[in-house]
N, C-alpha and C. Protein backbone atom coordinates (compact mmCIF):
# COMPACT_ATOMS: atom_id res chain seq x y z
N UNK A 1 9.54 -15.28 -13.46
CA UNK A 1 10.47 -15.22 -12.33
C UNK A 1 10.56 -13.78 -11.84
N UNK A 2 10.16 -13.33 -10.68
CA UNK A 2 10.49 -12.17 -10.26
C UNK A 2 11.65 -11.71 -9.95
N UNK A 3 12.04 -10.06 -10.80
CA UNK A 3 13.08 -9.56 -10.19
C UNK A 3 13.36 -9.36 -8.95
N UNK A 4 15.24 -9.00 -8.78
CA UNK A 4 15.00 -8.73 -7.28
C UNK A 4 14.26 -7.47 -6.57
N UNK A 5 13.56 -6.67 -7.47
CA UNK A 5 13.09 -5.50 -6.89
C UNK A 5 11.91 -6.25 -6.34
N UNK A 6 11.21 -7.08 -6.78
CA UNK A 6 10.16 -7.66 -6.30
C UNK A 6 9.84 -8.77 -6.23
N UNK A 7 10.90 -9.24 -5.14
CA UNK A 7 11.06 -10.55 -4.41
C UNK A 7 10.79 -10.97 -3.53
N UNK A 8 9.63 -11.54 -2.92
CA UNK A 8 9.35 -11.62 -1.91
C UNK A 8 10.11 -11.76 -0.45
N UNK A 9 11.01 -10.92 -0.11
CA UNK A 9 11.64 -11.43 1.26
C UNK A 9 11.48 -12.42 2.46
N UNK A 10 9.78 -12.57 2.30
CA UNK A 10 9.39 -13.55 3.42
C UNK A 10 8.97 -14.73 2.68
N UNK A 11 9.12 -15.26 1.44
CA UNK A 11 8.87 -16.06 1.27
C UNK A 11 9.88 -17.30 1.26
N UNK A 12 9.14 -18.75 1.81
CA UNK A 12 10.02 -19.86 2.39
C UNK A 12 10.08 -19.70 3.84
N UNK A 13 10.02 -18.84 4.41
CA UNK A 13 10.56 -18.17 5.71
C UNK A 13 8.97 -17.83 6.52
N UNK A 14 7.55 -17.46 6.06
CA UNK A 14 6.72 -17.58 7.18
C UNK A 14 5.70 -17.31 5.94
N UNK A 15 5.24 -18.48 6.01
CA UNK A 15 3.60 -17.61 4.77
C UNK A 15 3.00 -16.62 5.97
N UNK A 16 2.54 -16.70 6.66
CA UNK A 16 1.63 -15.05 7.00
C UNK A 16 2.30 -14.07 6.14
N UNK A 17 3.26 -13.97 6.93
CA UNK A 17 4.68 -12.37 6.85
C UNK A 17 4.48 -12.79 4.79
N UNK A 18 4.79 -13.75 4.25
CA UNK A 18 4.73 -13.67 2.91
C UNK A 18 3.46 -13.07 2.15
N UNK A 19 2.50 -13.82 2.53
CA UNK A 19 0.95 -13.39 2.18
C UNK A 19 0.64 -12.06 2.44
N UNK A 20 1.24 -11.41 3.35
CA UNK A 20 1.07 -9.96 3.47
C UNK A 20 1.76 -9.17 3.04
N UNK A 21 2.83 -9.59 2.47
CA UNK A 21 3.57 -8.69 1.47
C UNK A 21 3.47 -8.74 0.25
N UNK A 22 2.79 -10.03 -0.04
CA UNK A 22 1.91 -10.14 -1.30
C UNK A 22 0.59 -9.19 -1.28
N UNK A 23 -0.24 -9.54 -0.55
CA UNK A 23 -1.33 -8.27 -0.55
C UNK A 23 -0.77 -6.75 -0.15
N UNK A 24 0.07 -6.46 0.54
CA UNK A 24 0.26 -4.64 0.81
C UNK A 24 1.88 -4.12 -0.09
N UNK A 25 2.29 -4.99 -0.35
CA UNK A 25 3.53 -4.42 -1.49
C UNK A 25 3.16 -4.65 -2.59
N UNK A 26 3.74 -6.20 -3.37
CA UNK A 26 3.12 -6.69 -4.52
C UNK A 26 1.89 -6.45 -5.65
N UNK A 27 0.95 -7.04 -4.84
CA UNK A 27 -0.49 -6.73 -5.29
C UNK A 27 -0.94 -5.15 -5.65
N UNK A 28 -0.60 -4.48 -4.56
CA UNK A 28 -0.73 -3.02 -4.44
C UNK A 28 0.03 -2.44 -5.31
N UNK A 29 0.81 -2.37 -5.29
CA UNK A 29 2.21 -1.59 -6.92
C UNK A 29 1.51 -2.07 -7.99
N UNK A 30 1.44 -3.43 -8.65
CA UNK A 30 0.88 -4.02 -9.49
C UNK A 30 -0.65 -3.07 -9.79
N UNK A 31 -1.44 -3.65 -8.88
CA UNK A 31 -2.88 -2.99 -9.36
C UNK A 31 -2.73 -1.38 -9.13
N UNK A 32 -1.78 -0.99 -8.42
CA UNK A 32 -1.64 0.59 -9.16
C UNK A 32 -1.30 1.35 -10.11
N UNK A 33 -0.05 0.64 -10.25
CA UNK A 33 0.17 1.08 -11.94
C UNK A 33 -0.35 0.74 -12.94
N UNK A 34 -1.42 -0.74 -12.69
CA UNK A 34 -2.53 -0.76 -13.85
C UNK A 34 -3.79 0.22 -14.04
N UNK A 35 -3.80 1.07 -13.03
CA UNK A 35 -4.85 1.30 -12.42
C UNK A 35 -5.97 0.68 -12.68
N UNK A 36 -5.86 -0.53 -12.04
CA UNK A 36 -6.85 -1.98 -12.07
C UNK A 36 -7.63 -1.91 -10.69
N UNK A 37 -8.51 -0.61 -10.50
CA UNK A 37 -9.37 -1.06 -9.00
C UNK A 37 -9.69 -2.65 -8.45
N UNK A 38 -10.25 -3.17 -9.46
CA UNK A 38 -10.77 -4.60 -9.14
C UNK A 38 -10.14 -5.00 -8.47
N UNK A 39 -8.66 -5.32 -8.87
CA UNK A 39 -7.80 -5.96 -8.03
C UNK A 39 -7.05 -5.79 -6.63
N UNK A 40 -6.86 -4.45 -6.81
CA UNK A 40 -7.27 -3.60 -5.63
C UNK A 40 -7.50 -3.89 -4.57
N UNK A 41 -9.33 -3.73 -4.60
CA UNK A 41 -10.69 -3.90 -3.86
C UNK A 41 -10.33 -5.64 -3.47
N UNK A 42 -10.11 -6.46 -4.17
CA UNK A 42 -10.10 -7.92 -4.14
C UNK A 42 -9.19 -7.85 -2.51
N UNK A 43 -8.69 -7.43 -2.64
CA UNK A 43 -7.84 -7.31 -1.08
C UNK A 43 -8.05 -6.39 0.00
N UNK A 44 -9.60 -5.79 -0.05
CA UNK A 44 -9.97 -5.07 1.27
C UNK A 44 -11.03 -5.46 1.48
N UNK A 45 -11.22 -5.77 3.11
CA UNK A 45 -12.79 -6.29 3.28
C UNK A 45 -13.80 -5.02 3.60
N UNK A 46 -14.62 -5.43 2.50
CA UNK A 46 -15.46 -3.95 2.29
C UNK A 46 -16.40 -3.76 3.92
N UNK A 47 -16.80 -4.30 4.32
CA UNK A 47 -17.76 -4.39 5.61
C UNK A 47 -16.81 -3.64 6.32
N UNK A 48 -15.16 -3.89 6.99
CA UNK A 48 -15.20 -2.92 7.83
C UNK A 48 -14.11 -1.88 7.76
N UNK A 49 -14.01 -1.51 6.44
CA UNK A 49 -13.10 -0.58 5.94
C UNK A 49 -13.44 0.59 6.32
N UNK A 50 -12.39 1.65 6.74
CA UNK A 50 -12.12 2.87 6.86
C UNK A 50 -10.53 3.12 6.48
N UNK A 51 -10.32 4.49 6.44
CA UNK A 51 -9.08 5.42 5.90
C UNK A 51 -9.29 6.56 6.89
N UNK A 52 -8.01 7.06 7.21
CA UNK A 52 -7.33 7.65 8.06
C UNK A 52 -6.20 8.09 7.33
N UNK A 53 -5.91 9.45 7.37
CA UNK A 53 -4.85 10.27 6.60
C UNK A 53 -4.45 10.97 7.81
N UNK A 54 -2.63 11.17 8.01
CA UNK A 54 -2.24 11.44 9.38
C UNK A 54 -1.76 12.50 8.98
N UNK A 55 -2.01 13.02 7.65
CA UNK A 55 -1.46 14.57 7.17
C UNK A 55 -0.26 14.47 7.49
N UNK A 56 0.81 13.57 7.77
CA UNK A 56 2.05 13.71 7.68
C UNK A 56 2.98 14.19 9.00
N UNK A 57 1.80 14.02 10.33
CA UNK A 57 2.13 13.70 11.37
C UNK A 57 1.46 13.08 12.35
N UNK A 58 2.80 13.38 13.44
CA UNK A 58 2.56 11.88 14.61
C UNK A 58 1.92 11.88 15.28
N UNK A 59 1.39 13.25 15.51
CA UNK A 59 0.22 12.80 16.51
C UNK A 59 -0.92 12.93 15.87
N UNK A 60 -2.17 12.18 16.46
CA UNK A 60 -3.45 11.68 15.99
C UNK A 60 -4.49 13.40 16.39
N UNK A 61 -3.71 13.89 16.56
CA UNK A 61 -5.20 15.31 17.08
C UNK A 61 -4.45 16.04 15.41
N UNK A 62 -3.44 15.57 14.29
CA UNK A 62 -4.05 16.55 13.46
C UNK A 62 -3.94 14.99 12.28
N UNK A 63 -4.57 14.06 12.31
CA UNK A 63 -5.12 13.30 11.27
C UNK A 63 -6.67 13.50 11.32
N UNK A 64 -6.84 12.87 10.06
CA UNK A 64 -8.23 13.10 9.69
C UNK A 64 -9.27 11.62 9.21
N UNK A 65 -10.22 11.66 9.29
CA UNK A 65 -10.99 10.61 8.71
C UNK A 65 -11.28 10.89 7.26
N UNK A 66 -10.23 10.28 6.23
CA UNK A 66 -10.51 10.33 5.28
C UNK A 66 -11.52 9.41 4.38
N UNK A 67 -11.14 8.40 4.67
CA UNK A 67 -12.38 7.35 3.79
C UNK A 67 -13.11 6.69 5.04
N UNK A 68 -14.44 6.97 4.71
CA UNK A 68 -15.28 5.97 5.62
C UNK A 68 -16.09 4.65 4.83
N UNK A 69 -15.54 4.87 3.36
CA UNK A 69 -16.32 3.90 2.55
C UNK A 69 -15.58 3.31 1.71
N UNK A 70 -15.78 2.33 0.66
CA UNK A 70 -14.74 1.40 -0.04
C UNK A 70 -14.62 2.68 -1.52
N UNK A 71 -16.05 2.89 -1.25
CA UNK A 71 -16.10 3.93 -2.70
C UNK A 71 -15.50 5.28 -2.56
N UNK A 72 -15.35 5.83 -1.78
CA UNK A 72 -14.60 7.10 -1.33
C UNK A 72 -13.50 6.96 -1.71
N UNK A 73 -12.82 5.50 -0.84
CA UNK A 73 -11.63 5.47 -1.53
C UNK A 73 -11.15 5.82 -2.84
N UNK A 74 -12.18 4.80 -3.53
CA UNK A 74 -11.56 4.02 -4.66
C UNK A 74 -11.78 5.36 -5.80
N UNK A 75 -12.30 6.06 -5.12
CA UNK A 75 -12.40 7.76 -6.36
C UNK A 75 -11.39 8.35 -6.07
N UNK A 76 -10.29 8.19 -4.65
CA UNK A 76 -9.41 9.12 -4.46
C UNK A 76 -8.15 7.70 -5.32
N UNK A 77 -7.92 7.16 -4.88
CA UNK A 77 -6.97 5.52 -5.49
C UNK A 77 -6.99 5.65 -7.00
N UNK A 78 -8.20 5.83 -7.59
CA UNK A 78 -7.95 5.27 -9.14
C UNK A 78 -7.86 6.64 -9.14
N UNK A 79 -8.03 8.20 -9.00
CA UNK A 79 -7.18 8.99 -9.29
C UNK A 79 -5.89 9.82 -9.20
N UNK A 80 -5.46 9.13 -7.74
CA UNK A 80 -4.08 9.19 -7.67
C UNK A 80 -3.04 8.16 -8.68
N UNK A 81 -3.83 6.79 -8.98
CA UNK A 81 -3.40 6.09 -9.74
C UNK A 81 -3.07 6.36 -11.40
N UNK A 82 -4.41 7.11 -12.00
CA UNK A 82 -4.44 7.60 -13.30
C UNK A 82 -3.51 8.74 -13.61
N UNK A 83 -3.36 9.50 -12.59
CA UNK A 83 -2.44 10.22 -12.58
C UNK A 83 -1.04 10.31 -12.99
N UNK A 84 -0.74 9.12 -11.97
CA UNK A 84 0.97 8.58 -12.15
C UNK A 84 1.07 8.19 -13.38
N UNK A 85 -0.09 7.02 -14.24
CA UNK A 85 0.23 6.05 -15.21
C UNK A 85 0.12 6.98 -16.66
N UNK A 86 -0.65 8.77 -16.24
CA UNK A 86 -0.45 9.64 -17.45
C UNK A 86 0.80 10.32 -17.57
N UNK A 87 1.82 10.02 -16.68
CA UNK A 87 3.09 11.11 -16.60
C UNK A 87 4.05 10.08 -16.25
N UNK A 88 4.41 8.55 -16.46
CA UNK A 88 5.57 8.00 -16.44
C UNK A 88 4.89 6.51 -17.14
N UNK A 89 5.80 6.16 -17.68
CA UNK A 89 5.74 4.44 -18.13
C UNK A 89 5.62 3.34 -17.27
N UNK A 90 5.07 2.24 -17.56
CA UNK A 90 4.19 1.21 -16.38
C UNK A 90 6.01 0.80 -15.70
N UNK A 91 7.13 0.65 -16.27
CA UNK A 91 8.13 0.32 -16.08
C UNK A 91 9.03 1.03 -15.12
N UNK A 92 9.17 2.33 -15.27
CA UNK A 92 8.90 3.36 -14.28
C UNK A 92 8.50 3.41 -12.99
N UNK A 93 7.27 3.13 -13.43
CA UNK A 93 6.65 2.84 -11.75
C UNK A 93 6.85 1.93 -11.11
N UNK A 94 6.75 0.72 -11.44
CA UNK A 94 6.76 0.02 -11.01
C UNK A 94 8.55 -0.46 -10.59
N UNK A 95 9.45 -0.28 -11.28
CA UNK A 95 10.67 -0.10 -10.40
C UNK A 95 10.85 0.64 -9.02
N UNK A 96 10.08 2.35 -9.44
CA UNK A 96 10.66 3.15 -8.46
C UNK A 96 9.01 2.80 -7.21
N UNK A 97 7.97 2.22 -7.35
CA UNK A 97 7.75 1.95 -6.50
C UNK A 97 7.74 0.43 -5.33
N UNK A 98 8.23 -0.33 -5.83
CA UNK A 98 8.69 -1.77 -5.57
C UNK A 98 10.21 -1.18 -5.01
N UNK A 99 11.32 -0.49 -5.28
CA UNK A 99 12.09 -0.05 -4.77
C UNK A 99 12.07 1.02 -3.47
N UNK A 100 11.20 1.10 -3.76
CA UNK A 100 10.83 2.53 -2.47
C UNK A 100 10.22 1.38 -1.46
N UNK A 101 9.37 0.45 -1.76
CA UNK A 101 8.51 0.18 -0.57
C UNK A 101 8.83 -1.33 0.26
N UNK A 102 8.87 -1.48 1.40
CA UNK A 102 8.97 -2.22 2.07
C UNK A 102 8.15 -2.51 3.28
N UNK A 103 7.88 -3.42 4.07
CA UNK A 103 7.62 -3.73 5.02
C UNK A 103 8.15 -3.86 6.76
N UNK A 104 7.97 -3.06 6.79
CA UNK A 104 9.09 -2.70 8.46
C UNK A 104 8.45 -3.40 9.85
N UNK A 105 7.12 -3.96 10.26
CA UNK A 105 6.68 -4.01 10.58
C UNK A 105 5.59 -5.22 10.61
N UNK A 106 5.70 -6.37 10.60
CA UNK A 106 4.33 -7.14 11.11
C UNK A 106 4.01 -7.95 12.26
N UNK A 107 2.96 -7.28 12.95
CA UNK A 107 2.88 -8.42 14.15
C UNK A 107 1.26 -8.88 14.06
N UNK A 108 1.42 -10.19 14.32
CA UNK A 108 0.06 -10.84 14.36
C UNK A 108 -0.63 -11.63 15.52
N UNK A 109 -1.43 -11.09 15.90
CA UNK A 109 -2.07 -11.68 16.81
C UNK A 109 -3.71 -12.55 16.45
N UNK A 110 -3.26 -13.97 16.10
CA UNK A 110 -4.75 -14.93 15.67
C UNK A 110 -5.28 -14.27 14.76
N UNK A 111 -6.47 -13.61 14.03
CA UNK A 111 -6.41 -13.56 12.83
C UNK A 111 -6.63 -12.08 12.85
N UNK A 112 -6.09 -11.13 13.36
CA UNK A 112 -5.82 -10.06 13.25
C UNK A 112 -4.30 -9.38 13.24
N UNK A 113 -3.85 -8.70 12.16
CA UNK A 113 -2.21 -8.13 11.80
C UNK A 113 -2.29 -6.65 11.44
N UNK A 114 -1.17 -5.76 12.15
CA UNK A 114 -1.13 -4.52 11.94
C UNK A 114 0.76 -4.71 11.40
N UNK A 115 0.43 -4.33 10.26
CA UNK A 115 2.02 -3.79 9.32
C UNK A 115 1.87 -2.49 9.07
N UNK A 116 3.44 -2.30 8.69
CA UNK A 116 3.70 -0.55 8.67
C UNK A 116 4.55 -0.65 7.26
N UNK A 117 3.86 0.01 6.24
CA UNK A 117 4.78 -0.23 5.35
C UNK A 117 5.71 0.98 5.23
N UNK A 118 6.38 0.98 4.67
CA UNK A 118 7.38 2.44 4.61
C UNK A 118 7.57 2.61 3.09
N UNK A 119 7.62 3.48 2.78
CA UNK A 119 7.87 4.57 1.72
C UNK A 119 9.35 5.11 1.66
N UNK A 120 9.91 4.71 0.76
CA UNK A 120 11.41 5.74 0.72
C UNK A 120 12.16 5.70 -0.91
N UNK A 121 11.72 6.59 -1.54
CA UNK A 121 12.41 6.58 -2.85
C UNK A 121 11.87 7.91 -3.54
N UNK A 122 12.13 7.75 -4.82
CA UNK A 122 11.47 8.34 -5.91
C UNK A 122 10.99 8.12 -7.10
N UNK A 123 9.76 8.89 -7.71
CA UNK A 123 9.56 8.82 -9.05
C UNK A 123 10.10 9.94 -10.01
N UNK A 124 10.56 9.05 -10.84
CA UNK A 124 11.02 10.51 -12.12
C UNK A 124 10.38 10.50 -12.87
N UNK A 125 9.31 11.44 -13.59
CA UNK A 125 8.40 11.09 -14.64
C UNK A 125 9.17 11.75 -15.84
N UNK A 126 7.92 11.29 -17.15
CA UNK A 126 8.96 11.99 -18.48
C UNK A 126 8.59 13.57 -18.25
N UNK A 127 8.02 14.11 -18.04
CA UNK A 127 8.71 15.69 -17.96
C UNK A 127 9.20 16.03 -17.21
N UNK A 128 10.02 15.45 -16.31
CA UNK A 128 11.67 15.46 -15.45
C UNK A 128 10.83 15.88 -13.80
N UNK A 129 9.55 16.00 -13.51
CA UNK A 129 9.52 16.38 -12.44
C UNK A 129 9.62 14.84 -11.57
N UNK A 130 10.06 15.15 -10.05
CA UNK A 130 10.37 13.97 -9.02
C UNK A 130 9.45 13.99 -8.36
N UNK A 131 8.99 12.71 -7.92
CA UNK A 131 7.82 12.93 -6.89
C UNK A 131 8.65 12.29 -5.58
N UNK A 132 8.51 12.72 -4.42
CA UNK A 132 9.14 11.94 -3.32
C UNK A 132 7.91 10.90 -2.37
N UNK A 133 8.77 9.46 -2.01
CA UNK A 133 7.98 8.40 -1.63
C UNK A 133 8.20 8.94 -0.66
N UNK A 134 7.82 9.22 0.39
CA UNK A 134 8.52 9.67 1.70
C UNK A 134 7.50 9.31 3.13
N UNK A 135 6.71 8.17 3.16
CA UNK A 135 5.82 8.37 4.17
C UNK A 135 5.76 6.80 4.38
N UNK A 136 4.95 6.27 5.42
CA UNK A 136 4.57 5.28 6.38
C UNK A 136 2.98 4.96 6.07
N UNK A 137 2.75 3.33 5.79
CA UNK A 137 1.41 3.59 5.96
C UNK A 137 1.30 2.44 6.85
N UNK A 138 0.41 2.79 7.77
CA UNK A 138 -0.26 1.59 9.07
C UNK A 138 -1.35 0.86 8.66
N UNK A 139 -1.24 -0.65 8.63
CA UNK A 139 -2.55 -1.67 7.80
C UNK A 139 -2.46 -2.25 8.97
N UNK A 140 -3.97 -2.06 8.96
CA UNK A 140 -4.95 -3.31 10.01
C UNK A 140 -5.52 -4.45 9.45
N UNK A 141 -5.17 -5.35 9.47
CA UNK A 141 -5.70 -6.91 8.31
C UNK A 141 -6.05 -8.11 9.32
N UNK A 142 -6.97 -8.39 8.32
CA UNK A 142 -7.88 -9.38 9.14
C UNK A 142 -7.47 -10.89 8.56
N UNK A 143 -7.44 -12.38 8.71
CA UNK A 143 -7.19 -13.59 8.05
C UNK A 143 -8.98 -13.86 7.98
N UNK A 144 -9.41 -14.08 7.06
CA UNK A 144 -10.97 -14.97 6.88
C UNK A 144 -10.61 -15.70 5.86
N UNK A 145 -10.90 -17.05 6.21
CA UNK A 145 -11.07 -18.21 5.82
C UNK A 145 -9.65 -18.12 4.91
N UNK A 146 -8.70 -18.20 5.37
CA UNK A 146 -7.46 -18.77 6.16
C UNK A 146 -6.61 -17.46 4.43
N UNK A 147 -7.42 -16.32 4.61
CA UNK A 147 -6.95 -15.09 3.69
C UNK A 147 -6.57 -14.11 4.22
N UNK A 148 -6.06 -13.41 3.71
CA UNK A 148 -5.73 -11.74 4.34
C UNK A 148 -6.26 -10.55 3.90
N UNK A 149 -7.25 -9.72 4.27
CA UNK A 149 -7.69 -9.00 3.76
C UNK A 149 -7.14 -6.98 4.77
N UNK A 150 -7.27 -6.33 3.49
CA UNK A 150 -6.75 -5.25 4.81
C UNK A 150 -8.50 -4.81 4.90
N UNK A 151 -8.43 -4.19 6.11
CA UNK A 151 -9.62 -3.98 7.03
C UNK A 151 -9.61 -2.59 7.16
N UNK A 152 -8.72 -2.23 7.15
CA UNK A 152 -8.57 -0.31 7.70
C UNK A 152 -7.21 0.13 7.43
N UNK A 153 -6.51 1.30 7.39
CA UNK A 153 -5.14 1.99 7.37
C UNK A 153 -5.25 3.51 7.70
N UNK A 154 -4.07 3.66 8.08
CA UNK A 154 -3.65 5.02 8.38
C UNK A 154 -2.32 5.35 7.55
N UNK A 155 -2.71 6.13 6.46
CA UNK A 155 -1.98 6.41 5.73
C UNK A 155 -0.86 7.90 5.98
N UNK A 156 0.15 8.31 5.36
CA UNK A 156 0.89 9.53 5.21
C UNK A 156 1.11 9.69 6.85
N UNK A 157 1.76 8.60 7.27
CA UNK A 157 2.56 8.57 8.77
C UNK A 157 3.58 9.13 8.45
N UNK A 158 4.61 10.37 9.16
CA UNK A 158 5.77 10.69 8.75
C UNK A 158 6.77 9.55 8.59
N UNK A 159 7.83 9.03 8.23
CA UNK A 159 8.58 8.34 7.39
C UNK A 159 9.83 8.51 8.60
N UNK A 160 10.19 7.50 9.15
CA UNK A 160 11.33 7.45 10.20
C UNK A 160 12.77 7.82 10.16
């Protein structure tokens, strides 16, 4: 039975909006604090993936093309991931990031959806330093064969 930190809000209420908060909240916290790539990857369609890092602002003349490949990513992902899971407990994380993150954002048009997830909390690890959630990320997701896969994002949007 899931806690309320990670309860699906849209579920009963619209499978799309549910299914996508299963793949970009859920799924995502989960396979990060395992740092379980597989599972990950299971939810991006490798053919037309790219990454976009907005350096933490709004306008697009100072973001950057960060990943143009699934593997680029997944060297920067499983080591931002290994990271966290060497300096706090799986319990830890997974509170303070299921608490930090939400979904502000989905609109769908036929089998294409752009959500904005938001970021707002913190991590406390065991040697007392805080990390701040503080940012926006923009997902472009595709439905194939009646699934959701994310397709592209623009990550480290400033935080509203």
């Amino acid at each position: 039975m899931p806690s309320p930190v990670d309860a699906n809000p849209f579920s009963g209420i619209n499978e799309d909006h549910a299914t996508l908060w299963k793949v970009l909240v859920h799924d995502d916290i989960e396979a990060f604090i395992d740092c379980d790539w597989e599972r990950h990857a299971a939810d991006i369609l490798p053919s037309a993936f790219f990454g976009i890092d907005a350096n933490g602002a709004r306008k697009p003349e100072a973001w950057s093309p960060a990943f143009n490949s699934l593997d680029q990513y997944r060297e920067n992902w499983l080591g931002f991931a290994r990271k966290s899971a060497a300096r706090a407990d799986r319990a830890t994380l997974r509170q303070a990031h299921f608490a930090a993150s939400s979904l502000r954002k989905i609109e769908i048009n036929g089998d294409f959806a752009m959500c904005l997830k938001h970021f707002d909390g913190e991590v406390r690890y065991a040697d007392g330093a805080v990390e701040q959630l503080d940012w926006e990320t923009a997902y472009m997701c595709r439905k194939l064969a009646d699934r959701w896969y994310i397709a592209a994002f623009v990550g480290f949007l400033p935080a509203n």
